[in-house]
Protein backbone atom coordinates (compact mmCIF):
# COMPACT_ATOMS: atom_id res chain seq x y z
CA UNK A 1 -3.60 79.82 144.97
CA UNK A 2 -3.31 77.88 141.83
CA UNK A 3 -5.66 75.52 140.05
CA UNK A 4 -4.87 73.14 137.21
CA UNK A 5 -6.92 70.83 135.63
CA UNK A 6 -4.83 68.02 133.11
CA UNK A 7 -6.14 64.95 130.83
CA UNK A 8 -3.69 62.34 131.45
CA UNK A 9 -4.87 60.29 128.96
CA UNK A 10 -5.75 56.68 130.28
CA UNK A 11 -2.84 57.12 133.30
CA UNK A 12 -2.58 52.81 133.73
CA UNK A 13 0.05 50.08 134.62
CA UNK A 14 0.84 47.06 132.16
CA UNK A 15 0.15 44.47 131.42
CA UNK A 16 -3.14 46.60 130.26
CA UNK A 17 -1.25 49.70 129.38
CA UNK A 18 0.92 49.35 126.79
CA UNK A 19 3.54 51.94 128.09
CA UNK A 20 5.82 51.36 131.00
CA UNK A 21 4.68 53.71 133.81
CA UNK A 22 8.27 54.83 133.97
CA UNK A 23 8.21 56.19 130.29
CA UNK A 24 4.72 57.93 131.05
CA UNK A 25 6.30 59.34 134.65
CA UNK A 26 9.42 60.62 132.64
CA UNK A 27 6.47 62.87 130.83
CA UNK A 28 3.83 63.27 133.01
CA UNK A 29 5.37 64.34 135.81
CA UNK A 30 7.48 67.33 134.57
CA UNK A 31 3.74 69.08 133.68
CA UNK A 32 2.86 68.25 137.14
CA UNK A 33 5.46 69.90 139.04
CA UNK A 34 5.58 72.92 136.33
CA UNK A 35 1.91 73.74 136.91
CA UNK A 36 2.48 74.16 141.03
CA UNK A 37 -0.61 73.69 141.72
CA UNK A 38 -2.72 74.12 145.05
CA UNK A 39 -5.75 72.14 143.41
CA UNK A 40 -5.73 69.75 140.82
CA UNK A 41 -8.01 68.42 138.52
CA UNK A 42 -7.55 65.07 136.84
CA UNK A 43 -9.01 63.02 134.27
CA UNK A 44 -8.37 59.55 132.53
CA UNK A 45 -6.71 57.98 135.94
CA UNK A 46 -7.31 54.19 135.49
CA UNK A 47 -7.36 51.91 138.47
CA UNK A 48 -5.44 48.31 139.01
CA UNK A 49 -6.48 45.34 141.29
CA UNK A 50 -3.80 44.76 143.05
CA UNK A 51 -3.23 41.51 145.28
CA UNK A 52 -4.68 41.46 148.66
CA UNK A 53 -6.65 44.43 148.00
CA UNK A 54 -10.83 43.98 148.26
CA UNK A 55 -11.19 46.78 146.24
CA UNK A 56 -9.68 48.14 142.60
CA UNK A 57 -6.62 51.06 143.84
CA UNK A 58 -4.68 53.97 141.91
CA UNK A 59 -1.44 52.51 141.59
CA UNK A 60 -0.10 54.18 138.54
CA UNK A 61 -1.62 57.74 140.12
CA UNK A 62 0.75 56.82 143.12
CA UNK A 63 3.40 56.26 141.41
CA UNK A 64 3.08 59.66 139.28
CA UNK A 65 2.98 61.46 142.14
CA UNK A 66 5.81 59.84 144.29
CA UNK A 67 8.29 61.90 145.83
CA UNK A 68 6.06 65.19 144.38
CA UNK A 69 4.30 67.42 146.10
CA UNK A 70 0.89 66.19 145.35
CA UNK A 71 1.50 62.59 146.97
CA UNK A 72 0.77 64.57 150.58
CA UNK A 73 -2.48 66.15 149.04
CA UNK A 74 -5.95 65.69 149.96
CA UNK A 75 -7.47 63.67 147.46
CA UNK A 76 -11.06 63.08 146.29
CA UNK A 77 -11.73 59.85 143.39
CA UNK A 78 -15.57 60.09 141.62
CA UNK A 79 -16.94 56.63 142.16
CA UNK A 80 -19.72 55.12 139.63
CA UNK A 81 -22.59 54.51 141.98
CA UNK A 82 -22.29 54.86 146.07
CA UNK A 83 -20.31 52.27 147.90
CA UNK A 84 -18.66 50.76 144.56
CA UNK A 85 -15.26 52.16 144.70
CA UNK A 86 -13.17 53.12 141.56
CA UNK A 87 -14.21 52.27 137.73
CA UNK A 88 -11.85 50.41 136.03
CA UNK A 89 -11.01 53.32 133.60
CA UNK A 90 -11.64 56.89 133.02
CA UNK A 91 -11.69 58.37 136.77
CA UNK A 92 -11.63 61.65 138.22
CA UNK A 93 -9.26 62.65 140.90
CA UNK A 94 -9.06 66.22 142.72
CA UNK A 95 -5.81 66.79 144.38
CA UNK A 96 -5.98 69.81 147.02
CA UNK A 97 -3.55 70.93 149.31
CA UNK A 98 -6.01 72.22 151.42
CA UNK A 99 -8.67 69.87 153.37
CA UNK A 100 -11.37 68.78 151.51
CA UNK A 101 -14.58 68.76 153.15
CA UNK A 102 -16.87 67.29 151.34
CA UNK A 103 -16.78 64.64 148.20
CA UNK A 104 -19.33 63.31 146.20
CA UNK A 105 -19.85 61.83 142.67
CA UNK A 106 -22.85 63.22 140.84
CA UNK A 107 -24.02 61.02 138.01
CA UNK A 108 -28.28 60.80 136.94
CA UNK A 109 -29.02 62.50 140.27
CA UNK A 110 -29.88 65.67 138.82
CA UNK A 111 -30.91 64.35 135.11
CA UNK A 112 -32.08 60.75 134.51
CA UNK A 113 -30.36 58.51 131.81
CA UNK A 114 -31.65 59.42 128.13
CA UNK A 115 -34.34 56.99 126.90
CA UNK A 116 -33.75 56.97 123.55
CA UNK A 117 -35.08 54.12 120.72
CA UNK A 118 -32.37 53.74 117.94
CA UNK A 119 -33.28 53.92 114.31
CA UNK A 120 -30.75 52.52 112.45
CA UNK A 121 -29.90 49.22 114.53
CA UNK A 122 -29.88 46.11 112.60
CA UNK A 123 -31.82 43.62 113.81
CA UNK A 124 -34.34 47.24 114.44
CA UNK A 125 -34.76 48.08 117.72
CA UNK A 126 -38.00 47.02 119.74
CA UNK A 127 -37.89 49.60 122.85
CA UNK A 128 -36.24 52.32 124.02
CA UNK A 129 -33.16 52.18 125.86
CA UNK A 130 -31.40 53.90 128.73
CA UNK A 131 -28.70 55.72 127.34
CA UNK A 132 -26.24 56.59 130.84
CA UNK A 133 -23.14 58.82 131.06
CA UNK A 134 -20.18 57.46 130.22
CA UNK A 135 -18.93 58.58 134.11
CA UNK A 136 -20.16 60.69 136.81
CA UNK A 137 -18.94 64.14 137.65
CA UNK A 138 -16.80 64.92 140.42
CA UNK A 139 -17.56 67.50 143.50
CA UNK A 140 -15.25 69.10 146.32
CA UNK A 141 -15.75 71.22 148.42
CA UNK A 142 -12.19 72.79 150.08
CA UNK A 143 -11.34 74.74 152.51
CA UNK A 144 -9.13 77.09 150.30
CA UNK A 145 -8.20 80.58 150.80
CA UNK A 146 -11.49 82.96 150.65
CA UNK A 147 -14.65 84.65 152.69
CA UNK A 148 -16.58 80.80 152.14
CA UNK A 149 -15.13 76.87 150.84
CA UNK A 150 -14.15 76.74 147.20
CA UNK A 151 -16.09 74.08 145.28
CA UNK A 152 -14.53 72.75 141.97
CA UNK A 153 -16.69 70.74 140.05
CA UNK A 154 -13.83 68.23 138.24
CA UNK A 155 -15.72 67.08 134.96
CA UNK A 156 -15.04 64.85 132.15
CA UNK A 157 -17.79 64.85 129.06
CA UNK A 158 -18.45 62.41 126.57
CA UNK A 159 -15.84 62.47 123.40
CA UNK A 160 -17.31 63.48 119.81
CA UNK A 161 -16.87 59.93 118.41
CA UNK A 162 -20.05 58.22 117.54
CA UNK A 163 -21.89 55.50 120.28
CA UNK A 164 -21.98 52.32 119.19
CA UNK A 165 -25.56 51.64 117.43
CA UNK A 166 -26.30 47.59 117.44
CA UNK A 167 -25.17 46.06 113.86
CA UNK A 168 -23.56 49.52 112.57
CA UNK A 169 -19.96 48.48 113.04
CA UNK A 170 -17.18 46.10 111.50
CA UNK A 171 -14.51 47.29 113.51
CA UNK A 172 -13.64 50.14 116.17
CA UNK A 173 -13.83 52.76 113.61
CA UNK A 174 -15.23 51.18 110.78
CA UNK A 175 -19.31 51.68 109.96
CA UNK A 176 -21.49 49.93 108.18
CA UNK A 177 -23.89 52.60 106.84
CA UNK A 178 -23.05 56.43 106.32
CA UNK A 179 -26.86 56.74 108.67
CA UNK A 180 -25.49 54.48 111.49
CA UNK A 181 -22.48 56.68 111.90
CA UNK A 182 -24.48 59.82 112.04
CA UNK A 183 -27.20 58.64 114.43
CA UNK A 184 -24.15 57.14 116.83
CA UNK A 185 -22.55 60.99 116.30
CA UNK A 186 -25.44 62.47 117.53
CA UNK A 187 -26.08 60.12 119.93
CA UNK A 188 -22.74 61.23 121.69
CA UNK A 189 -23.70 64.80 121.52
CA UNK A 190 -27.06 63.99 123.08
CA UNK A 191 -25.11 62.25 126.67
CA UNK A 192 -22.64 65.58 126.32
CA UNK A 193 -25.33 67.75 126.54
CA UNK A 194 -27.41 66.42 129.00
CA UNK A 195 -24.42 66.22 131.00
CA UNK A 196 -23.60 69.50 131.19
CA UNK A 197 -27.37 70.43 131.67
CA UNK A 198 -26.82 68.31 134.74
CA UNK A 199 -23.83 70.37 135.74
CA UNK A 200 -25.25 73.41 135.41
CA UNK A 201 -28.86 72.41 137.34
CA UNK A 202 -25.95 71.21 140.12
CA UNK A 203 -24.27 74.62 139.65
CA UNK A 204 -28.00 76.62 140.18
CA UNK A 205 -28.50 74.24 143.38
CA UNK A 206 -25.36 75.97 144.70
CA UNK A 207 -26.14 79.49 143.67
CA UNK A 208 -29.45 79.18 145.31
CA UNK A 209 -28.12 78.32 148.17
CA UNK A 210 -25.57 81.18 148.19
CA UNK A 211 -25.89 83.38 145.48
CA UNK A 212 -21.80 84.60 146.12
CA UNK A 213 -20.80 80.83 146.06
CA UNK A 214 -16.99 80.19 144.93
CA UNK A 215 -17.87 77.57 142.41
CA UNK A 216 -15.32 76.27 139.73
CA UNK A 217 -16.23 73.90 137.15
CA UNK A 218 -12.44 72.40 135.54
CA UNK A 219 -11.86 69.48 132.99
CA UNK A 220 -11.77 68.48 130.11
CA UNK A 221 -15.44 69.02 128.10
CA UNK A 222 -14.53 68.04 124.76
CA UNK A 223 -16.25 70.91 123.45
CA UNK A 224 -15.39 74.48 122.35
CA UNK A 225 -16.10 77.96 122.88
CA UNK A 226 -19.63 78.72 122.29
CA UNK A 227 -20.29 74.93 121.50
CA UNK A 228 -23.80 73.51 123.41
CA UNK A 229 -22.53 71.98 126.35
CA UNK A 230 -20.38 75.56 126.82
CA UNK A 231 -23.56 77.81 126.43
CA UNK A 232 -25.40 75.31 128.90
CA UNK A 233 -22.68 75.61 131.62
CA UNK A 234 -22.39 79.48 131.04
CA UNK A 235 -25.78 80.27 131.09
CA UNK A 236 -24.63 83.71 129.56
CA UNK A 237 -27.27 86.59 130.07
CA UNK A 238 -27.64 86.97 125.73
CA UNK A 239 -28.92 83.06 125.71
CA UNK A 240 -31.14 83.78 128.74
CA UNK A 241 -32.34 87.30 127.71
CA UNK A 242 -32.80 88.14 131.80
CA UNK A 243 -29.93 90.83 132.89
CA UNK A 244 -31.14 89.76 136.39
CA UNK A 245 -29.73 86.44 135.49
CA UNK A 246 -26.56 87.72 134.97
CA UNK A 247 -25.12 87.35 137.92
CA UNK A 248 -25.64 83.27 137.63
CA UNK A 249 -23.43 83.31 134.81
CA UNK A 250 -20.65 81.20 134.88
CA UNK A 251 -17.12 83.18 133.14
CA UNK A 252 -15.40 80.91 130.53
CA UNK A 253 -11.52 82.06 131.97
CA UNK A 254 -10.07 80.43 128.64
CA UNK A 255 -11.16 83.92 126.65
CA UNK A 256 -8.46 85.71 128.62
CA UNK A 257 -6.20 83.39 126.59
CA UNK A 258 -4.70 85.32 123.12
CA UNK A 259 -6.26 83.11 120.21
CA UNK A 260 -2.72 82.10 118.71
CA UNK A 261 -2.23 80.36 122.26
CA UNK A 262 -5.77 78.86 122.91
CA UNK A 263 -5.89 75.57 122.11
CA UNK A 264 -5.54 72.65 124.49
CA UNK A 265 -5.84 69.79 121.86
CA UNK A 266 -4.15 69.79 118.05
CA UNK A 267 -6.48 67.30 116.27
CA UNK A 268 -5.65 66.93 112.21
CA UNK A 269 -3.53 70.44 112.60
CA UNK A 270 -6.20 72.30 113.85
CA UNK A 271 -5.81 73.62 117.59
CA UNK A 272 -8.66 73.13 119.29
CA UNK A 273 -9.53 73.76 123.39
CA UNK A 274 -11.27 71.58 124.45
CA UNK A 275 -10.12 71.33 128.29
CA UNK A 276 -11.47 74.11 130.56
CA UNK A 277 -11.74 76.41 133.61
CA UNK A 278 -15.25 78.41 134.68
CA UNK A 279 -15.94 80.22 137.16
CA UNK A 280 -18.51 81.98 139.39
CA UNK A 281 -18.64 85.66 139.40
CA UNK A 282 -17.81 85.98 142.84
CA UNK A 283 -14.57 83.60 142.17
CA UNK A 284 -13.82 85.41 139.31
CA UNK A 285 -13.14 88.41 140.99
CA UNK A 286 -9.98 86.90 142.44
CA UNK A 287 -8.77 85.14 138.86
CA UNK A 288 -5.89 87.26 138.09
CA UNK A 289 -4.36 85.08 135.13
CA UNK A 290 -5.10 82.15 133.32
CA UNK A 291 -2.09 79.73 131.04
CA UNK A 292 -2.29 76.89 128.80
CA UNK A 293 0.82 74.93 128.76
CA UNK A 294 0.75 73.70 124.98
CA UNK A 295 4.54 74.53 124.04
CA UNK A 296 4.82 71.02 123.85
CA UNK A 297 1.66 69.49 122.58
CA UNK A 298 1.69 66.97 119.74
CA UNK A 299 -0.90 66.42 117.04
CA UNK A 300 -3.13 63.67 118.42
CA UNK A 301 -3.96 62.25 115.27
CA UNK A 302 -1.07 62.04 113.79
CA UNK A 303 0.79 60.72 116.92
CA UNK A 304 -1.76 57.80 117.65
CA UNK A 305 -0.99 57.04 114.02
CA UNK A 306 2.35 56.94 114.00
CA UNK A 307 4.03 57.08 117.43
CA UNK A 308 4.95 53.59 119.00
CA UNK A 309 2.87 53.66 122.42
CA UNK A 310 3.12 57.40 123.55
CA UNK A 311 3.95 58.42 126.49
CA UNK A 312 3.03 61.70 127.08
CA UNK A 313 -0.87 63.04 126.66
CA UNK A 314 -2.15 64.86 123.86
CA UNK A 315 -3.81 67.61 126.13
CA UNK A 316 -2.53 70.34 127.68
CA UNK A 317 -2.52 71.41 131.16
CA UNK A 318 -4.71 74.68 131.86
CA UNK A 319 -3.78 76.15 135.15
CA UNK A 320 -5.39 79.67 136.78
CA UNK A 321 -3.81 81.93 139.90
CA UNK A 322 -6.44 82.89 142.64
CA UNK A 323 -5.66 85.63 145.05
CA UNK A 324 -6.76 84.97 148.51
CA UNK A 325 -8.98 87.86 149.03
CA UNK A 326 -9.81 91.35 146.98
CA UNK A 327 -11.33 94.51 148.67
């Protein structure tokens, strides 16, 4: 069994995309099929209203997967709040082809928004606000080779680019103060982190429920190895000091990776991973190899500065093999 997770990097139809779908198939897709994969994890799939339809649909998904493999898989989309279909932007899909049986979006239901009062806003702020997630995080459970159901937790954290603080900005990336900027940075790191405090409390539910659970958190979580939301989602036995703990540990797979090779993201020409695979212990036992597919990756900065509309995505596909059973 494989299991991929990929950023495709705001997947959308014109007239909002800039980028014929066509272009973006003619590079998308080739990852796709080259990765193989049983399950897979996606991020940044936009949705379209469409004509007729009461509800916003994944067009430009369909058409990336037509005539593939993955266009007959099971398929699971993280919704915003119950009963409200799609976002516009930004969702999470899970592609399995085995049946899924159970879906759900987890978003505040384990950790309630941030109240938070800014200190820098111009006019100043009277009140604390409720600072949200950007999206929710997405959970299957499949019926996938193995003693018990898989479940793969697909997630996609809040970017290290500053929030927007009220009066602090002339333009997307332009700041008025040197303060605004660094209370909007930290801001950001604040919603990453308590996101992936809320994935791990979701990941303990699990464990206490079966302690030999085959859990598997995939996506990209714009952070790095032994960066805060990583240590929160490991729960390593040297942060907890508990060796009875240990066994709650989530395994970050991406360490079986030689450092020359791990890096899912080039950022200013320095590789960075950022896009990532964990696992339980008792799913780790079957992990017998782990690739990043980065032969092809492009700087991201310099390419959003001076490609014309590109067509491929800056991140790399991570993809693990699973053996069925070990004895």
């Amino acid at each position: 069994m494989r299991i991929a997770t990929f950023n495709l990097e705001s997947l959308d139809l014109p007239p909002r995309a800039n980028r014929p779908i066509e272009a973006r198939i003619e590079m998308l897709r080739p990852e796709l099929l080259r990765a193989r994969a049983d399950i897979l994890c996606l991020q940044e799939v936009n949705a379209q209203h469409i004509a007729g339809e009461p509800h916003r649909v994944l067009a430009a998904l369909d058409r990336l997967l037509d005539g593939t493999l993955y266009a007959t898989y099971a398929r699971a989309v993280s919704e915003m709040a119950p009963g409200l279909g799609v976002a516009d932007v930004h969702n999470l899909v899970t592609l399995s082809r085995y049946p899924i049986l159970e879906r759900r979006s987890v978003r505040h239901d384990l950790v309630p928004p941030l109240r938070y009062r800014s200190l820098t806003a111009r006019p100043p702020a009277t009140g604390d606000d409720a600072i949200g997630f950007d999206r929710p995080v997405l959970l299957t459970r499949i019926d996938a080779p193995g003693e018990s159901p898989l479940t793969v937790v697909n997630c996609h954290f809040r970017a290290p680019l500053a929030s927007a603080i009220p009066g602090q900005k002339r333009a997307p990336f332009v700041w008025e103060t040197v303060a605004g900027w660094a209370e909007g940075f930290a801001l950001s790191a604040m919603r990453r982190n308590a996101q992936a405090l809320e994935v791990r409390l979701l990941v303990d539910s699990l464990l206490d429920a079966d302690p030999h659970a085959d859990i598997l958190i995939a996506g990209d979580l714009n952070a790095e190895d032994y960066d805060t939301p990583l240590r929160i989602l490991q729960g390593a036995e040297q942060d907890t000091g508990n060796g009875a703990l240990a066994a709650r540990a989530l395994v970050l797979l991406d360490r079986a990776i030689p450092s020359d090779r791990r890096y899912s993201v080039i950022h200013q020409g320095r590789p960075q991973m950022l896009d990532h695979i964990l696992a339980s212990r008792s799913l780790y036992a079957r992990v017998s190899s782990i690739e990043v597919h980065n032969e092809a990756l492009a700087d991201e900065a310099v390419g959003f500065a001076r490609v014309d509309r590109p067509t491929g995505s800056y991140h790399a596909l991570v993809v693990i093999d699973v053996v069925d059973n070990v004895s």
